[in-house]
PDB file of N, CA and C in Angstrom:
ATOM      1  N   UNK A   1       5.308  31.900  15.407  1.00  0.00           N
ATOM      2  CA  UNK A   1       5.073  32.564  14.145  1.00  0.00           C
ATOM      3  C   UNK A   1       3.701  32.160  13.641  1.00  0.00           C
ATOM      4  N   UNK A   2       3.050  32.951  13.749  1.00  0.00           N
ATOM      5  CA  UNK A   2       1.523  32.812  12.822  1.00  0.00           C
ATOM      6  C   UNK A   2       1.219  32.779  11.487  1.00  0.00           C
ATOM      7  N   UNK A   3       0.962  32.370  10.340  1.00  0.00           N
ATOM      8  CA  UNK A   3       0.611  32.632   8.958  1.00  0.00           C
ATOM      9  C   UNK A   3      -0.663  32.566   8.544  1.00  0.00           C
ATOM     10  N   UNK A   4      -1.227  33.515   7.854  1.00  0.00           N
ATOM     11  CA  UNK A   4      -1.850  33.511   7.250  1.00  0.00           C
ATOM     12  C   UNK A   4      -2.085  33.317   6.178  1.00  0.00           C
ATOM     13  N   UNK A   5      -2.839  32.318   5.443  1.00  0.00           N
ATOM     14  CA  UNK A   5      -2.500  32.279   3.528  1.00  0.00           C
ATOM     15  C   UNK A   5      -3.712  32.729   3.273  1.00  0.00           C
ATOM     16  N   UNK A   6      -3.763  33.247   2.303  1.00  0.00           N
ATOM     17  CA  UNK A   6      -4.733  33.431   1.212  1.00  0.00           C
ATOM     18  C   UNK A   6      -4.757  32.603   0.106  1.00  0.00           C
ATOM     19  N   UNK A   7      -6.311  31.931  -0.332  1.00  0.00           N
ATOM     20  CA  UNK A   7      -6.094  31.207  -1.380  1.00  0.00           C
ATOM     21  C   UNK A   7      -5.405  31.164  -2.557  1.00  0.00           C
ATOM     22  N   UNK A   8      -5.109  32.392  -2.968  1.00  0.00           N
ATOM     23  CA  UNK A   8      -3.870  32.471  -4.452  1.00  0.00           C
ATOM     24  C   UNK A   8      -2.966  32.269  -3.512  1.00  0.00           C
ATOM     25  N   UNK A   9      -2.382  32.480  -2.702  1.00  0.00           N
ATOM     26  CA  UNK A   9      -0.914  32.336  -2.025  1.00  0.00           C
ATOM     27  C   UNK A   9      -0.328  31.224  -1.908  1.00  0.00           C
ATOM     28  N   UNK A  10      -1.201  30.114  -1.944  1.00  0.00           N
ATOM     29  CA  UNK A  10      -1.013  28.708  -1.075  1.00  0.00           C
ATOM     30  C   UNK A  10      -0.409  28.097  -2.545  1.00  0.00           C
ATOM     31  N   UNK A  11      -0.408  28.321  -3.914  1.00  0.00           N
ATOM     32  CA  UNK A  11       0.106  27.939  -4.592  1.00  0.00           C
ATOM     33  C   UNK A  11       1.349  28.328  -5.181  1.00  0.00           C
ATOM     34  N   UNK A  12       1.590  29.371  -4.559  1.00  0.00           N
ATOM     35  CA  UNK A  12       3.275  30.411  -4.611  1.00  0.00           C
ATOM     36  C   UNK A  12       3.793  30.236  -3.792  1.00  0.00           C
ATOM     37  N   UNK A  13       3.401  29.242  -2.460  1.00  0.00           N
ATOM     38  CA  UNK A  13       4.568  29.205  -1.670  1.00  0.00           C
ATOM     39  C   UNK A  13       4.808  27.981  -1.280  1.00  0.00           C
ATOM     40  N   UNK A  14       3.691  26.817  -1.736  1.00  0.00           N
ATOM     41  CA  UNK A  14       3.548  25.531  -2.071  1.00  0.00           C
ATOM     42  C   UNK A  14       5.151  24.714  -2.173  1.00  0.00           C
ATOM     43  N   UNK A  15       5.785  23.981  -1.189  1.00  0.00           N
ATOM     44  CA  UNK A  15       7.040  23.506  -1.475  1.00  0.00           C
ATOM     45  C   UNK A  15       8.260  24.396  -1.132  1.00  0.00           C
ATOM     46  N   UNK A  16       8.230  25.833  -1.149  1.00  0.00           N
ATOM     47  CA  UNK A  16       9.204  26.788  -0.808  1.00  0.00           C
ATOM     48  C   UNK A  16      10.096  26.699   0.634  1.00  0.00           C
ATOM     49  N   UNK A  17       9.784  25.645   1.554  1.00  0.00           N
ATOM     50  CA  UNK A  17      10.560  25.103   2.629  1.00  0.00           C
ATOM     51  C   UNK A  17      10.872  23.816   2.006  1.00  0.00           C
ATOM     52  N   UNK A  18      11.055  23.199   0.974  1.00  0.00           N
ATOM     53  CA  UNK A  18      11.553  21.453   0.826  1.00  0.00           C
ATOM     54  C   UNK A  18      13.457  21.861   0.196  1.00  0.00           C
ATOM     55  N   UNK A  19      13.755  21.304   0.625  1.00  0.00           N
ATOM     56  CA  UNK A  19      15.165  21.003   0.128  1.00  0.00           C
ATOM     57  C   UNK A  19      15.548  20.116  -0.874  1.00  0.00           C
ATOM     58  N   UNK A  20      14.385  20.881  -2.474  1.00  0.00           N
ATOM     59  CA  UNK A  20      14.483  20.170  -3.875  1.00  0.00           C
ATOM     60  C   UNK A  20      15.636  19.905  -4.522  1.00  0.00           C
ATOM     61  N   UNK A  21      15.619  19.719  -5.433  1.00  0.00           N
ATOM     62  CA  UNK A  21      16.611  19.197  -6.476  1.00  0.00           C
ATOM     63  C   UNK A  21      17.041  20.611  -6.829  1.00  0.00           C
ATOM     64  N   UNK A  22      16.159  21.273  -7.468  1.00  0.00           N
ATOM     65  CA  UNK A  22      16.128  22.740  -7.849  1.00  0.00           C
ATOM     66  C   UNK A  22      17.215  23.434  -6.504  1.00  0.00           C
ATOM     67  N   UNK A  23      17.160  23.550  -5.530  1.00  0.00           N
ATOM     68  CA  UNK A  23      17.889  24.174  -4.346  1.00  0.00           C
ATOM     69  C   UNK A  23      19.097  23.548  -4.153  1.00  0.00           C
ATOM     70  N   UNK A  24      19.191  21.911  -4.120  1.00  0.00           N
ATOM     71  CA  UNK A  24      20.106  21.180  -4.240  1.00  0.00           C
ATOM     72  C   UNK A  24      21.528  21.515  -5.223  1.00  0.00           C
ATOM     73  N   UNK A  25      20.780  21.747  -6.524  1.00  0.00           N
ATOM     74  CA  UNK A  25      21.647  21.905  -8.048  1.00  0.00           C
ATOM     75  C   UNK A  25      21.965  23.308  -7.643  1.00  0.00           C
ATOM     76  N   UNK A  26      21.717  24.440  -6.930  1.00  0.00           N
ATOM     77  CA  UNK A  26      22.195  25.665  -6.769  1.00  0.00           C
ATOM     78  C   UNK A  26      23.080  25.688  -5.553  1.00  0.00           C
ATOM     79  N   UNK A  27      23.379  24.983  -4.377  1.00  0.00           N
ATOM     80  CA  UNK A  27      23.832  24.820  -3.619  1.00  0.00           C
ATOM     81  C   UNK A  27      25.310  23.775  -3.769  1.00  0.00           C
ATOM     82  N   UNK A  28      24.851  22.827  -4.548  1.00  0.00           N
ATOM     83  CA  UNK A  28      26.277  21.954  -4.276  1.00  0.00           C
ATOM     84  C   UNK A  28      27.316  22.192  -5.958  1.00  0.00           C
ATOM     85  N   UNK A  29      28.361  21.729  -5.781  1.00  0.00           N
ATOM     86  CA  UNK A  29      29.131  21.735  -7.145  1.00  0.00           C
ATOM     87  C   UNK A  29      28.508  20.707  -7.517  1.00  0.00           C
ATOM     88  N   UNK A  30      29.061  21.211  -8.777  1.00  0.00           N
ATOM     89  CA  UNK A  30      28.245  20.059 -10.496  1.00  0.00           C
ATOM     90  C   UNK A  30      28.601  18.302 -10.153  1.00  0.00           C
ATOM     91  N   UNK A  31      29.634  17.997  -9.578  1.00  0.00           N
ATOM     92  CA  UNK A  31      29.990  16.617  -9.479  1.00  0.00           C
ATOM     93  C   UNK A  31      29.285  16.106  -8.399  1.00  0.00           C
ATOM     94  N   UNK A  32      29.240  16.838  -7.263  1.00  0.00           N
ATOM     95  CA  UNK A  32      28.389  16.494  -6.028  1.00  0.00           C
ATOM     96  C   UNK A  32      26.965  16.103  -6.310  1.00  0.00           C
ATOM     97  N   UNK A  33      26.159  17.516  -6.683  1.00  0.00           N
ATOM     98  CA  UNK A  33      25.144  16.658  -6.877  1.00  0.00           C
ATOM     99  C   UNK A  33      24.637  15.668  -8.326  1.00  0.00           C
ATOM    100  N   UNK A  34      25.527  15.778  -9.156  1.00  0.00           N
ATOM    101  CA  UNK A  34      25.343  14.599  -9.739  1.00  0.00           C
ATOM    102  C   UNK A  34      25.416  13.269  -9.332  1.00  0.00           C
ATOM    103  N   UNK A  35      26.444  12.683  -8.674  1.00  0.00           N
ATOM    104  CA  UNK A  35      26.759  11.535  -7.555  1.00  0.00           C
ATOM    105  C   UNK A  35      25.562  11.561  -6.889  1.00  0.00           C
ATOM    106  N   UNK A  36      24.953  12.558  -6.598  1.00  0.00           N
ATOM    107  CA  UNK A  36      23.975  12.353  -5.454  1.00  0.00           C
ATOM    108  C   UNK A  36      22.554  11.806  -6.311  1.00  0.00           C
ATOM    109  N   UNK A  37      22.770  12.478  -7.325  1.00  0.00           N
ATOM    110  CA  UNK A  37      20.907  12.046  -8.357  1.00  0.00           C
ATOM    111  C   UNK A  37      21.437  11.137  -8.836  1.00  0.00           C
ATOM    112  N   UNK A  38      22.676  10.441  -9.121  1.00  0.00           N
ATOM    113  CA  UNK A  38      22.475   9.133  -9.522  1.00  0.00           C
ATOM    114  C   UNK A  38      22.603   8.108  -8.885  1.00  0.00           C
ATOM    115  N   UNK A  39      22.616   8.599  -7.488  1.00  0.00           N
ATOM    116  CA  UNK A  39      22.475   7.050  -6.114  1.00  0.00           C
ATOM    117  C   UNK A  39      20.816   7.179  -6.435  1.00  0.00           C
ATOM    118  N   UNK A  40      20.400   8.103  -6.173  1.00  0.00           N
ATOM    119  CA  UNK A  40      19.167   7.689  -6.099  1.00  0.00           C
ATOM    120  C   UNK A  40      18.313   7.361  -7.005  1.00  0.00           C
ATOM    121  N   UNK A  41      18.815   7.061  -8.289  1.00  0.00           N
ATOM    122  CA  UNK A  41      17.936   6.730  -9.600  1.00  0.00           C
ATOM    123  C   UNK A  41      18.389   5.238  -9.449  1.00  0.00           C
ATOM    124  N   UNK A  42      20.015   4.887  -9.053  1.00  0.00           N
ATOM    125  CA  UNK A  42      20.180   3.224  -9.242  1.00  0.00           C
ATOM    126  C   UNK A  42      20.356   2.551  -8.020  1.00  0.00           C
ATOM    127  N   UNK A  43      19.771   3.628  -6.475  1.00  0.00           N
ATOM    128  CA  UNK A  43      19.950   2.853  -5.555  1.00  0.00           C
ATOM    129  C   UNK A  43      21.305   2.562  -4.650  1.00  0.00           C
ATOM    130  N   UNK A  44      22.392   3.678  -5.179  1.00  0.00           N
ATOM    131  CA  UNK A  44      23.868   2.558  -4.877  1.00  0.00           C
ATOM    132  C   UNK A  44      23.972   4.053  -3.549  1.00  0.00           C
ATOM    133  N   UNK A  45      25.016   3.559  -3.057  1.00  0.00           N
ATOM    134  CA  UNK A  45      25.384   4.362  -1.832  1.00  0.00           C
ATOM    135  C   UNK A  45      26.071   5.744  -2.493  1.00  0.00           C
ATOM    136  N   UNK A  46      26.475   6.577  -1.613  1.00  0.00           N
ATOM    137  CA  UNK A  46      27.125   8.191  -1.714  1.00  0.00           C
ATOM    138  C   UNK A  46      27.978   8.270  -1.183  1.00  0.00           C
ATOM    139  N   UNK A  47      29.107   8.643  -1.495  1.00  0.00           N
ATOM    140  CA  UNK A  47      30.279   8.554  -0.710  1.00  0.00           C
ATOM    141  C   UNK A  47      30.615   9.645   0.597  1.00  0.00           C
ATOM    142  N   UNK A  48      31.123   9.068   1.588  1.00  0.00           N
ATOM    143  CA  UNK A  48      30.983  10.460   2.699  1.00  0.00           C
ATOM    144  C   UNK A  48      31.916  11.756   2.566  1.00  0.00           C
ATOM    145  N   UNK A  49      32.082  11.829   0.909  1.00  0.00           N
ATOM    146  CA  UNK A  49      32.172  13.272   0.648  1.00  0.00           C
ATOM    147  C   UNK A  49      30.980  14.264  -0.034  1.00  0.00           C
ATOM    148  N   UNK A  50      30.508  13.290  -0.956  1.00  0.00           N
ATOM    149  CA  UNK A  50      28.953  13.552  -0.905  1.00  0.00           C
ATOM    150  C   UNK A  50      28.119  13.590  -0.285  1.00  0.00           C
ATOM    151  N   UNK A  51      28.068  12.664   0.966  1.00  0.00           N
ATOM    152  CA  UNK A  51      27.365  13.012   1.913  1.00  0.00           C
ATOM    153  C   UNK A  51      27.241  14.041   3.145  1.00  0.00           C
ATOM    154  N   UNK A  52      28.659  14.451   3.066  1.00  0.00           N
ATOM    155  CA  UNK A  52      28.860  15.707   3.827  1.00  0.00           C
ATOM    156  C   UNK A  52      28.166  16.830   3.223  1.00  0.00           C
ATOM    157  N   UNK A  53      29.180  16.838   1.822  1.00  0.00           N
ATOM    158  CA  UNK A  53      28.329  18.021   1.367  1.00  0.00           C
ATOM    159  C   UNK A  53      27.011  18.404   1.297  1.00  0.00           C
ATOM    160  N   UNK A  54      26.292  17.208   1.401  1.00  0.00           N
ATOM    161  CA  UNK A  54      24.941  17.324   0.827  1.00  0.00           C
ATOM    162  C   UNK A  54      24.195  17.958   2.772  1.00  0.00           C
ATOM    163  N   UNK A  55      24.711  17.442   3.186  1.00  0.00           N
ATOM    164  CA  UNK A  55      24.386  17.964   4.479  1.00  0.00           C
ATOM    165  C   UNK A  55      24.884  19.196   4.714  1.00  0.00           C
ATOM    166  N   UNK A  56      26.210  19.557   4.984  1.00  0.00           N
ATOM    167  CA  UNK A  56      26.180  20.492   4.782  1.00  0.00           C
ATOM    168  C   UNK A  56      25.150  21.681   4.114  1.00  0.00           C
ATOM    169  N   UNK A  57      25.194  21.661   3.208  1.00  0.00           N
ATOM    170  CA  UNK A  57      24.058  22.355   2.134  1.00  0.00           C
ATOM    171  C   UNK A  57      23.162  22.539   2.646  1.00  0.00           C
ATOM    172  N   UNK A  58      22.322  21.299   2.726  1.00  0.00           N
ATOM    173  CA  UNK A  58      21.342  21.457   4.129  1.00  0.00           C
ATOM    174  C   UNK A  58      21.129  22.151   5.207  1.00  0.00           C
ATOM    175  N   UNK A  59      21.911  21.581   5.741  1.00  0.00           N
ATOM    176  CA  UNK A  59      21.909  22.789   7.310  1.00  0.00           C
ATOM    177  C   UNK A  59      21.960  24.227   6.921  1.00  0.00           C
ATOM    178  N   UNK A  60      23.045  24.550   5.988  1.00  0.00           N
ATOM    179  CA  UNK A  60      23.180  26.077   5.888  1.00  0.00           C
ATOM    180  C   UNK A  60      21.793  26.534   5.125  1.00  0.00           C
ATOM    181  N   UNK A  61      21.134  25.771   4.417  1.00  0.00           N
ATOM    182  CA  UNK A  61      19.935  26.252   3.652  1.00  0.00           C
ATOM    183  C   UNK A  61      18.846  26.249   4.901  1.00  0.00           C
ATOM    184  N   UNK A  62      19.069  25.698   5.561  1.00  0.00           N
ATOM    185  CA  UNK A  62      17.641  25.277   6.698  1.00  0.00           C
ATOM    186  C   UNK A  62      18.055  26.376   7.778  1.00  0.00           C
ATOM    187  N   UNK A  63      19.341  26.838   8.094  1.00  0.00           N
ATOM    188  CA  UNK A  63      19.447  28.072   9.403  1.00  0.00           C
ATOM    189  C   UNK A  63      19.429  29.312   8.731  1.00  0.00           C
ATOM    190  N   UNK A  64      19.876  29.485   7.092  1.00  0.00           N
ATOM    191  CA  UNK A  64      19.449  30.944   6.361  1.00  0.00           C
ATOM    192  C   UNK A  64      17.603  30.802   5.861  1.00  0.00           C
ATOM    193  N   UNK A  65      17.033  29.906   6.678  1.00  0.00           N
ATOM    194  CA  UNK A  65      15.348  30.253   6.623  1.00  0.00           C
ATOM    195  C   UNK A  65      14.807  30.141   8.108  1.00  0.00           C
ATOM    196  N   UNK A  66      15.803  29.879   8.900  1.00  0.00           N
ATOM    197  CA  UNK A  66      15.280  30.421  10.533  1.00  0.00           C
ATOM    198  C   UNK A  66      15.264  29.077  11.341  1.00  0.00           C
ATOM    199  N   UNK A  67      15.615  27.961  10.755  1.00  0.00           N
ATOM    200  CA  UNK A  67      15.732  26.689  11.745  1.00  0.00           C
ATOM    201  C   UNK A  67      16.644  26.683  12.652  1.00  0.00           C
ATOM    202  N   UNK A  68      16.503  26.314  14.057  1.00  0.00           N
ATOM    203  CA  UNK A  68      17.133  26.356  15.045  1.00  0.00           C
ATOM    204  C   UNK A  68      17.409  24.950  14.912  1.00  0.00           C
ATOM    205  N   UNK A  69      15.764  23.981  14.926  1.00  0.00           N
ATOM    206  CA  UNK A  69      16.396  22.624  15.733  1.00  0.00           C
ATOM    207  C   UNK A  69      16.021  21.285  14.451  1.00  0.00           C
ATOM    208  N   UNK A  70      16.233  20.364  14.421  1.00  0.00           N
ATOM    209  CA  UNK A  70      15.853  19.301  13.307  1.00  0.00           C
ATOM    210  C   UNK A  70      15.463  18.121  14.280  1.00  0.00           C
ATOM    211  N   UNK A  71      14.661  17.101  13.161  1.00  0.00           N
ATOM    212  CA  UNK A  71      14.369  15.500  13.633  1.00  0.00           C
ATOM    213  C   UNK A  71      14.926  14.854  12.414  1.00  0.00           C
ATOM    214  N   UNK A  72      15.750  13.703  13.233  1.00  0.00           N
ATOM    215  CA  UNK A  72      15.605  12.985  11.960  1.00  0.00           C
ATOM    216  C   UNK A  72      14.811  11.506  12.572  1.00  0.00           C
ATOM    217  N   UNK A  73      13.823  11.284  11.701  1.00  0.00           N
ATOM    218  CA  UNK A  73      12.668  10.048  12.188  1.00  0.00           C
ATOM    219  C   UNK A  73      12.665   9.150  11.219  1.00  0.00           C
ATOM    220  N   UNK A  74      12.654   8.061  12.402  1.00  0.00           N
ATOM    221  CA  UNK A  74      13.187   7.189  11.268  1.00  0.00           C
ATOM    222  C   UNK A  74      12.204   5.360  11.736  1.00  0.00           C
ATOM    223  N   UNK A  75      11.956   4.832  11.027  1.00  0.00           N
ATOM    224  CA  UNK A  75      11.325   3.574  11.428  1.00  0.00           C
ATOM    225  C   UNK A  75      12.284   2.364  11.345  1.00  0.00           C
ATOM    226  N   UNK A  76      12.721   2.169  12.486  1.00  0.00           N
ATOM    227  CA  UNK A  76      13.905   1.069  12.670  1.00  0.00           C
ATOM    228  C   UNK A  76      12.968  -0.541  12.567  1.00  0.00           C
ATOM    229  N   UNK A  77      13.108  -1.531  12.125  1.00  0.00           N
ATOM    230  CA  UNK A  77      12.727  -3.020  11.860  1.00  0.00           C
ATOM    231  C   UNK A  77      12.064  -3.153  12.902  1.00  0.00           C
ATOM    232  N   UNK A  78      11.834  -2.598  13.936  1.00  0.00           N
ATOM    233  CA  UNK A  78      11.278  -3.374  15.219  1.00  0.00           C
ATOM    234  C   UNK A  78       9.517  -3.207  15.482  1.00  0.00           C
ATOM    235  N   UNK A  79       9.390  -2.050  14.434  1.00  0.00           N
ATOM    236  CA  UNK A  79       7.555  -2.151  13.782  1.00  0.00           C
ATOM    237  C   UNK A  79       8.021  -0.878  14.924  1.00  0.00           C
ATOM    238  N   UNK A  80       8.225  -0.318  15.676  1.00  0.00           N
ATOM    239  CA  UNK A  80       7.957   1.167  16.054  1.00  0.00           C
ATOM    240  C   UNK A  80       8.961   2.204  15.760  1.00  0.00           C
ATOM    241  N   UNK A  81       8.557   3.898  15.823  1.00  0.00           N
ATOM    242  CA  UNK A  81       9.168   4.837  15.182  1.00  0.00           C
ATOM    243  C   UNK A  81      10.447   5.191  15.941  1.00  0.00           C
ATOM    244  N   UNK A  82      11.001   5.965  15.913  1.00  0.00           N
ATOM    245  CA  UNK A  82      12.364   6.887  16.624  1.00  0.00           C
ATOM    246  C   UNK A  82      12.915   8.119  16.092  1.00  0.00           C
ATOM    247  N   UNK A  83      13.320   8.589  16.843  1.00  0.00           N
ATOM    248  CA  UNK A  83      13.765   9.828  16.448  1.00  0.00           C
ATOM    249  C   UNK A  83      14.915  10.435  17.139  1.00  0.00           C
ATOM    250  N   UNK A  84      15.785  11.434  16.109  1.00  0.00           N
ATOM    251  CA  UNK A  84      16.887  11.852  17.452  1.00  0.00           C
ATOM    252  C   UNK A  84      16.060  13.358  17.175  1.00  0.00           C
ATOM    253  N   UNK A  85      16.484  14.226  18.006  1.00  0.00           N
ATOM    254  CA  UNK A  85      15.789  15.419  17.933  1.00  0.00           C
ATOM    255  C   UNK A  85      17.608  16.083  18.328  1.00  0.00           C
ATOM    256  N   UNK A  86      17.571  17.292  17.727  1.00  0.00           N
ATOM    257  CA  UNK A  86      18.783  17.984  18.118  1.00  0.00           C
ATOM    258  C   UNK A  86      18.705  19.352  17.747  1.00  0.00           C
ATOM    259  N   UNK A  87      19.640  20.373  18.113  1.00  0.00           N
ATOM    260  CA  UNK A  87      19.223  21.701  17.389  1.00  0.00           C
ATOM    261  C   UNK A  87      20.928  22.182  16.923  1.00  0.00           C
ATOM    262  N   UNK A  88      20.533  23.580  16.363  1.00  0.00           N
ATOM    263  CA  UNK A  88      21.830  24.053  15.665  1.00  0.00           C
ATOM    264  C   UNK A  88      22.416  24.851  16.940  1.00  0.00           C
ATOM    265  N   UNK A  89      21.964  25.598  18.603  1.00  0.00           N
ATOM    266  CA  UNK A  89      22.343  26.269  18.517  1.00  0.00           C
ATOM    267  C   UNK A  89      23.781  25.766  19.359  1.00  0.00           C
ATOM    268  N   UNK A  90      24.352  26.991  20.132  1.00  0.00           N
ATOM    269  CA  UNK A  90      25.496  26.466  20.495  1.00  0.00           C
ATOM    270  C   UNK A  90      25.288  27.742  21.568  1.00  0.00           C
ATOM    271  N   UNK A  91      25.229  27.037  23.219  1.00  0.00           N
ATOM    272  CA  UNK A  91      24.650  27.670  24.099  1.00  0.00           C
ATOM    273  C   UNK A  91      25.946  28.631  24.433  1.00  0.00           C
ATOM    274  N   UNK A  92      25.913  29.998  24.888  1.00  0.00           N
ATOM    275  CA  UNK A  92      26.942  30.952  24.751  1.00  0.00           C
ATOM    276  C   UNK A  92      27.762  30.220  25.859  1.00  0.00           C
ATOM    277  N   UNK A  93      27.086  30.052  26.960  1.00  0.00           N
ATOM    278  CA  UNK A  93      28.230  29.660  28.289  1.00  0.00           C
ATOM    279  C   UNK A  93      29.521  28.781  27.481  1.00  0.00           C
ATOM    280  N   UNK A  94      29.370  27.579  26.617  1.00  0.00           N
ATOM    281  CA  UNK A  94      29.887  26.890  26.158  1.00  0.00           C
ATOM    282  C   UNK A  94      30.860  27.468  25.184  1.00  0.00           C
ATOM    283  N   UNK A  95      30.319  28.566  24.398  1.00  0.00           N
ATOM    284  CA  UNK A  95      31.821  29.887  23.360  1.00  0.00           C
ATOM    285  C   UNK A  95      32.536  30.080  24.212  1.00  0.00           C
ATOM    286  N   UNK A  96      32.059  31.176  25.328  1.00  0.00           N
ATOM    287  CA  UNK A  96      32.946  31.767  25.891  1.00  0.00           C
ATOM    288  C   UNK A  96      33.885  30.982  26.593  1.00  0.00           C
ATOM    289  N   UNK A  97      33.103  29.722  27.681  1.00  0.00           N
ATOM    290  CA  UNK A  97      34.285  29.127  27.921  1.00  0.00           C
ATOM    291  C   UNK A  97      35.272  28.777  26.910  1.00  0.00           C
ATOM    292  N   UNK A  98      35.024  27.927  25.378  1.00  0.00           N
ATOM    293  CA  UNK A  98      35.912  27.427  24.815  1.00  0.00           C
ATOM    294  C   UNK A  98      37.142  28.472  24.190  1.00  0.00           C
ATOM    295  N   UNK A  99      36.475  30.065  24.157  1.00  0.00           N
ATOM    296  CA  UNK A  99      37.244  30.697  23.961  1.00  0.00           C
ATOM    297  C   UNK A  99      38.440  30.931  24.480  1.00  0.00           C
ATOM    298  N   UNK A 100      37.858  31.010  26.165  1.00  0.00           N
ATOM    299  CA  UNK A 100      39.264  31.628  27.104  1.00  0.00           C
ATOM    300  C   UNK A 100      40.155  30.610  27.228  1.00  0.00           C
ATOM    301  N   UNK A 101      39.611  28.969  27.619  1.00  0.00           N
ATOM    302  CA  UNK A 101      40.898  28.023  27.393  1.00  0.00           C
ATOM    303  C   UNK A 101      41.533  28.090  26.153  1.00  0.00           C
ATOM    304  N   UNK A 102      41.172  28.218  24.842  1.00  0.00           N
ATOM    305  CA  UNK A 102      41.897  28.811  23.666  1.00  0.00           C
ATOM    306  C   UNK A 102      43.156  29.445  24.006  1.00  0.00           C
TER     307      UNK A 102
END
């Protein structure tokens, strides 16, 4: 995919791939992401129903704008980087088989 911006453009579309607060608060119920903005104002953990959801949300917001595959990168204590790399799709050979043993 190629893009082209034009200088007025680059400020209208500025952020329009981040998975804000703004996208967040339209995507999850009212209790979810509240739990979720207030781990991160005092630091405390999310529970893995919040954390599903919040993923959830995610993914479905990131494959209704055309993402196939994700990284998550991460800097583990050992002073170098890592990453898992993975994608959404789900190779057909693998449906159909799971279908017919169904």
């Amino acid at each position: 995919m190629s893009v082209t911006l034009q200088d007025n453009n680059k400020v209208e579309i500025f952020g329009e791939n981040v998975f804000s607060r703004k996208v967040m608060k339209s995507r999850l119920a009212p209790h979810i992401y509240e739990e979720f903005i207030e781990s991160t104002k005092k630091g405390g953990a999310i529970s893995p129903i919040v954390a599903k959801a919040v993923a959830k949300a995610m993914k479905d917001w990131a494959v209704e704008k055309g993402a196939t595959h994700y990284t998550h990168w991460f800097q583990p204590l050992t002073g170098i980087t890592a990453g898992k790399f993975d994608s959404f799709i789900t190779p057909r050979a693998i449906c159909e088989t799971a279908s017919i043993v169904r």
